[in-house]
N, C-alpha and C. Protein backbone atom coordinates (compact mmCIF):
# COMPACT_ATOMS: atom_id res chain seq x y z
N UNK A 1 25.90 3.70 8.60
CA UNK A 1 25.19 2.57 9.19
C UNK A 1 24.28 1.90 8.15
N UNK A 2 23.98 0.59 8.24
CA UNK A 2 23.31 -0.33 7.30
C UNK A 2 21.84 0.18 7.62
N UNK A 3 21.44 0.74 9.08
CA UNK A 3 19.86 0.87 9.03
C UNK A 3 20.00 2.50 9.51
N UNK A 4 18.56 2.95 9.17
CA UNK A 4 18.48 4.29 9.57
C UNK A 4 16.75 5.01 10.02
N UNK A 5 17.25 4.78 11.42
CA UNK A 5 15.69 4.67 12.39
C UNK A 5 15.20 5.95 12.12
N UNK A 6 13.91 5.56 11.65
CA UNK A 6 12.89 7.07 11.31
C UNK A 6 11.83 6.98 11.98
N UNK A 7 11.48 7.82 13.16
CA UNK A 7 10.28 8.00 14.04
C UNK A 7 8.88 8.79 13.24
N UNK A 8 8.18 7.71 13.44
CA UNK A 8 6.67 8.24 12.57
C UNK A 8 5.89 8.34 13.70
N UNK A 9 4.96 9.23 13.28
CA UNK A 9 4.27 9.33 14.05
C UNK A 9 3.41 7.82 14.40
N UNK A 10 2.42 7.79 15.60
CA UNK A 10 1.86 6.40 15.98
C UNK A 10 1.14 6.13 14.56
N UNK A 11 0.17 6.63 13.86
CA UNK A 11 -0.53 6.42 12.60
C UNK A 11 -0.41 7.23 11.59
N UNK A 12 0.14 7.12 10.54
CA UNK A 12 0.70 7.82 9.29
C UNK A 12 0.17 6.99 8.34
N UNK A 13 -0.68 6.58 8.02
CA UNK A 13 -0.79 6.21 6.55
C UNK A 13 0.02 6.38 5.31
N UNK A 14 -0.06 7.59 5.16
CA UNK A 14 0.88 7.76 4.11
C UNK A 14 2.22 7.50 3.84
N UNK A 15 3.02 7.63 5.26
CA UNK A 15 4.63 7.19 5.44
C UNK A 15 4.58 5.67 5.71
N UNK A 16 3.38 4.79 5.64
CA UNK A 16 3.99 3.42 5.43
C UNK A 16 3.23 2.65 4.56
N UNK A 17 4.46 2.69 3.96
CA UNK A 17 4.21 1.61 2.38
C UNK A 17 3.10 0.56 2.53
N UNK A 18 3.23 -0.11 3.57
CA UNK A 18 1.87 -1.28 3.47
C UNK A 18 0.89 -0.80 3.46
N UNK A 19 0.44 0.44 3.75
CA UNK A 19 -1.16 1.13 4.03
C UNK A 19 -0.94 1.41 2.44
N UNK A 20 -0.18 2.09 1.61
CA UNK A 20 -0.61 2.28 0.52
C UNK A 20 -0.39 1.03 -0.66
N UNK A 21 -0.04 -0.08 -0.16
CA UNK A 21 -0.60 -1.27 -1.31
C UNK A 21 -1.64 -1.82 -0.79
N UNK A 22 -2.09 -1.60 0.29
CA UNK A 22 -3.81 -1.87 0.32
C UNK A 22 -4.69 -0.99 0.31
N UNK A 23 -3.91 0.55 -0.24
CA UNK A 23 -5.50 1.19 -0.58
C UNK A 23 -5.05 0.94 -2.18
N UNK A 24 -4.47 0.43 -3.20
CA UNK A 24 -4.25 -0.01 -4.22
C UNK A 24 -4.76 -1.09 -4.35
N UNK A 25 -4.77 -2.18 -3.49
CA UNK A 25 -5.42 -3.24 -3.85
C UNK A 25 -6.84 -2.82 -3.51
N UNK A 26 -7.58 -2.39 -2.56
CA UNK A 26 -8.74 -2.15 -2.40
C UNK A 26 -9.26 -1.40 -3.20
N UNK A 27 -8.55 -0.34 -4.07
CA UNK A 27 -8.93 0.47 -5.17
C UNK A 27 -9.20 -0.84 -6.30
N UNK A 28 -8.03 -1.63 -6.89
CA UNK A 28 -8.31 -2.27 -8.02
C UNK A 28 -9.04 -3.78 -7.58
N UNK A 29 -9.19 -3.95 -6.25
CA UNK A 29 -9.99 -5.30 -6.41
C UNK A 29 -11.34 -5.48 -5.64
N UNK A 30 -11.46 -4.52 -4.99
CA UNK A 30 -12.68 -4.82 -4.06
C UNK A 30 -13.32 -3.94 -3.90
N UNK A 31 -13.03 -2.62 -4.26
CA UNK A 31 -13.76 -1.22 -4.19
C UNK A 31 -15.05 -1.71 -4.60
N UNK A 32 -15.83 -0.67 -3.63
CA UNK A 32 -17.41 -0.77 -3.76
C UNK A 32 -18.10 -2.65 -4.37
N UNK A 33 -17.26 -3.52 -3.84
CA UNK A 33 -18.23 -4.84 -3.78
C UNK A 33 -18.01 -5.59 -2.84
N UNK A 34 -19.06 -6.18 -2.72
CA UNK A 34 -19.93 -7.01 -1.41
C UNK A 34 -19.09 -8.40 -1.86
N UNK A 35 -18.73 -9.19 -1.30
CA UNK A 35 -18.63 -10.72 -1.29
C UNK A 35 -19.73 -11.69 -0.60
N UNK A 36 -20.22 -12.46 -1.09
CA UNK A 36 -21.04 -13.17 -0.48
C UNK A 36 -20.46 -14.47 0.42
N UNK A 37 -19.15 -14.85 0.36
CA UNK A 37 -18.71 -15.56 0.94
C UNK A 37 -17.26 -14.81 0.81
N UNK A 38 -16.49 -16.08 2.05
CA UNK A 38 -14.68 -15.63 2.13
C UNK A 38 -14.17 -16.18 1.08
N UNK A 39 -14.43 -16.95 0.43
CA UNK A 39 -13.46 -17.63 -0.24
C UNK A 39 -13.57 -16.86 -1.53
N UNK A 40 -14.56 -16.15 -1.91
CA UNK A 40 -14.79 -15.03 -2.78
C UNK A 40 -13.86 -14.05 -2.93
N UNK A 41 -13.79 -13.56 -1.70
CA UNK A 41 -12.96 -12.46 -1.31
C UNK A 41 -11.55 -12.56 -1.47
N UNK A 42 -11.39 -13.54 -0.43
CA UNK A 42 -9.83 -14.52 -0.74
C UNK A 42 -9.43 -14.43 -2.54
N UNK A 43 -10.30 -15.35 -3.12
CA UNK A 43 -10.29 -15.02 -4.55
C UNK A 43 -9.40 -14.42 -5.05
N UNK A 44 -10.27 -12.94 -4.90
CA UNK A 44 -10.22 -11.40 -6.11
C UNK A 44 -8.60 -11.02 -5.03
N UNK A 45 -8.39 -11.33 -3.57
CA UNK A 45 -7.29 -10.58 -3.38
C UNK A 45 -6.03 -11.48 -3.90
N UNK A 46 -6.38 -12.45 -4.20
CA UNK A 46 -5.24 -13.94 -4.24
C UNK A 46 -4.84 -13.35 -6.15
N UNK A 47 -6.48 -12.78 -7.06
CA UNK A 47 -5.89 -12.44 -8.24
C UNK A 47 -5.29 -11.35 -8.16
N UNK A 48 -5.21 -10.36 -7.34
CA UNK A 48 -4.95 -9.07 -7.57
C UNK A 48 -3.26 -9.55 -7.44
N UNK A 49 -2.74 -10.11 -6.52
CA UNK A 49 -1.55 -10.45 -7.19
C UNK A 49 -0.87 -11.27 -7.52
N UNK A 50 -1.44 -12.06 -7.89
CA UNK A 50 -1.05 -13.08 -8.97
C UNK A 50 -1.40 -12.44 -10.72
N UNK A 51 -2.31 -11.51 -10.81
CA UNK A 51 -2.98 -11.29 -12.22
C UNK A 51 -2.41 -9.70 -12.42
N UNK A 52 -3.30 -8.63 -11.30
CA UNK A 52 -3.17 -7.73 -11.44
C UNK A 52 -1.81 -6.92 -11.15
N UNK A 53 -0.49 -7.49 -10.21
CA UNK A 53 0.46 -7.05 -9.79
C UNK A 53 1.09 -6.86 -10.51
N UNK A 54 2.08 -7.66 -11.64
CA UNK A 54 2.67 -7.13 -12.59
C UNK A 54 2.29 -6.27 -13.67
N UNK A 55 1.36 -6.09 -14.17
CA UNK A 55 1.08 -4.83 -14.58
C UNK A 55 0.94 -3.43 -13.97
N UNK A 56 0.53 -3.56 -12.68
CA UNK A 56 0.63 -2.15 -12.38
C UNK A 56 1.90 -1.62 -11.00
N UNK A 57 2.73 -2.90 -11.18
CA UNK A 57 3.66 -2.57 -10.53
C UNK A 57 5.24 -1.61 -10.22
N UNK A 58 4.89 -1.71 -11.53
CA UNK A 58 5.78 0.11 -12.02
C UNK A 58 5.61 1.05 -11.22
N UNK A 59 4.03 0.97 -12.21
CA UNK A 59 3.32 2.44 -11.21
C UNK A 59 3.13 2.53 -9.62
N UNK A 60 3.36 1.44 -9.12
CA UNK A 60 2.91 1.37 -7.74
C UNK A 60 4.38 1.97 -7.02
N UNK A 61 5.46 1.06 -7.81
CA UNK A 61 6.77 1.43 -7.01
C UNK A 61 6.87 3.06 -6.88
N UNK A 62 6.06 3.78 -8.18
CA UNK A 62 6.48 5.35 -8.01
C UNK A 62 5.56 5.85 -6.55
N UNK A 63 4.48 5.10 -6.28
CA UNK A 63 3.61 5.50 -5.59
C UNK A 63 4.16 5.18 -3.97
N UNK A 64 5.25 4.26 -3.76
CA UNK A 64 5.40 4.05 -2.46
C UNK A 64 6.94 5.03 -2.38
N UNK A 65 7.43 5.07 -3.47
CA UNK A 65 9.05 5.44 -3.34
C UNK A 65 9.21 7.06 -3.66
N UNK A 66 7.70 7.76 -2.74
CA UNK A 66 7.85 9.24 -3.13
C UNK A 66 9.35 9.64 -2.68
N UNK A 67 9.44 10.58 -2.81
CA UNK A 67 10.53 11.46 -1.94
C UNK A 67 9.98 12.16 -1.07
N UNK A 68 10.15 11.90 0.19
CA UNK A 68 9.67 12.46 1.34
C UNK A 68 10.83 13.50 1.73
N UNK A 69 9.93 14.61 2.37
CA UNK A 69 10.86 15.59 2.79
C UNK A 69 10.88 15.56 4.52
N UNK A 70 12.38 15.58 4.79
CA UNK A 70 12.53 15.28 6.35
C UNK A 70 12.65 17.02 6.47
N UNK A 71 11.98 17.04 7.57
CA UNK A 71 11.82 18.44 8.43
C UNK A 71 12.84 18.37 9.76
N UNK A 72 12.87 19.63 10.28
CA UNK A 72 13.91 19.56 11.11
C UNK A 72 12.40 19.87 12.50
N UNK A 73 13.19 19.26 13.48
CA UNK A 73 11.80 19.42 14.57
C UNK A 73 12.06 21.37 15.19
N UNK A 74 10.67 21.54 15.29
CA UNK A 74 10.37 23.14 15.54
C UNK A 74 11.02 23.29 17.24
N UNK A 75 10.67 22.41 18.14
CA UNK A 75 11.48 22.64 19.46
C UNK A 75 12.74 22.42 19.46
């Protein structure tokens, strides 16, 4: 089959990729600072990928494309 349905639990962070490119972006663009306005904010996330993405996008692909291990269910 072209798709292959994987049941996550309701909140997994870790098993979905979008939660971990925004604790990457929040690590490299906004960690520990205040914005004084939105358009500030907007800003630093608008550079993070436009500026910061291709450089650390290597490393990121290793970071979303772990190898997860499927378990067999205990019941």
């Amino acid at each position: 089959p072209k798709f292959v349905m994987h049941i996550l639990p309701p909140y997994s962070p870790n098993l979905n990729p979008i939660e971990r490119l925004w604790k990457v972006m929040n690590e490299l663009s906004r960690n520990n600072l205040v914005f004084k306005t939105f358009n500030e904010f907007r800003e630093k996330v608008r550079s993070f990928f436009i500026d910061t993405w291709d450089v650390i996008s290597d490393d990121f692909r290793t970071r979303i494309n772990d190898n997860f291990q499927t378990l067999k269910p205990v019941i």
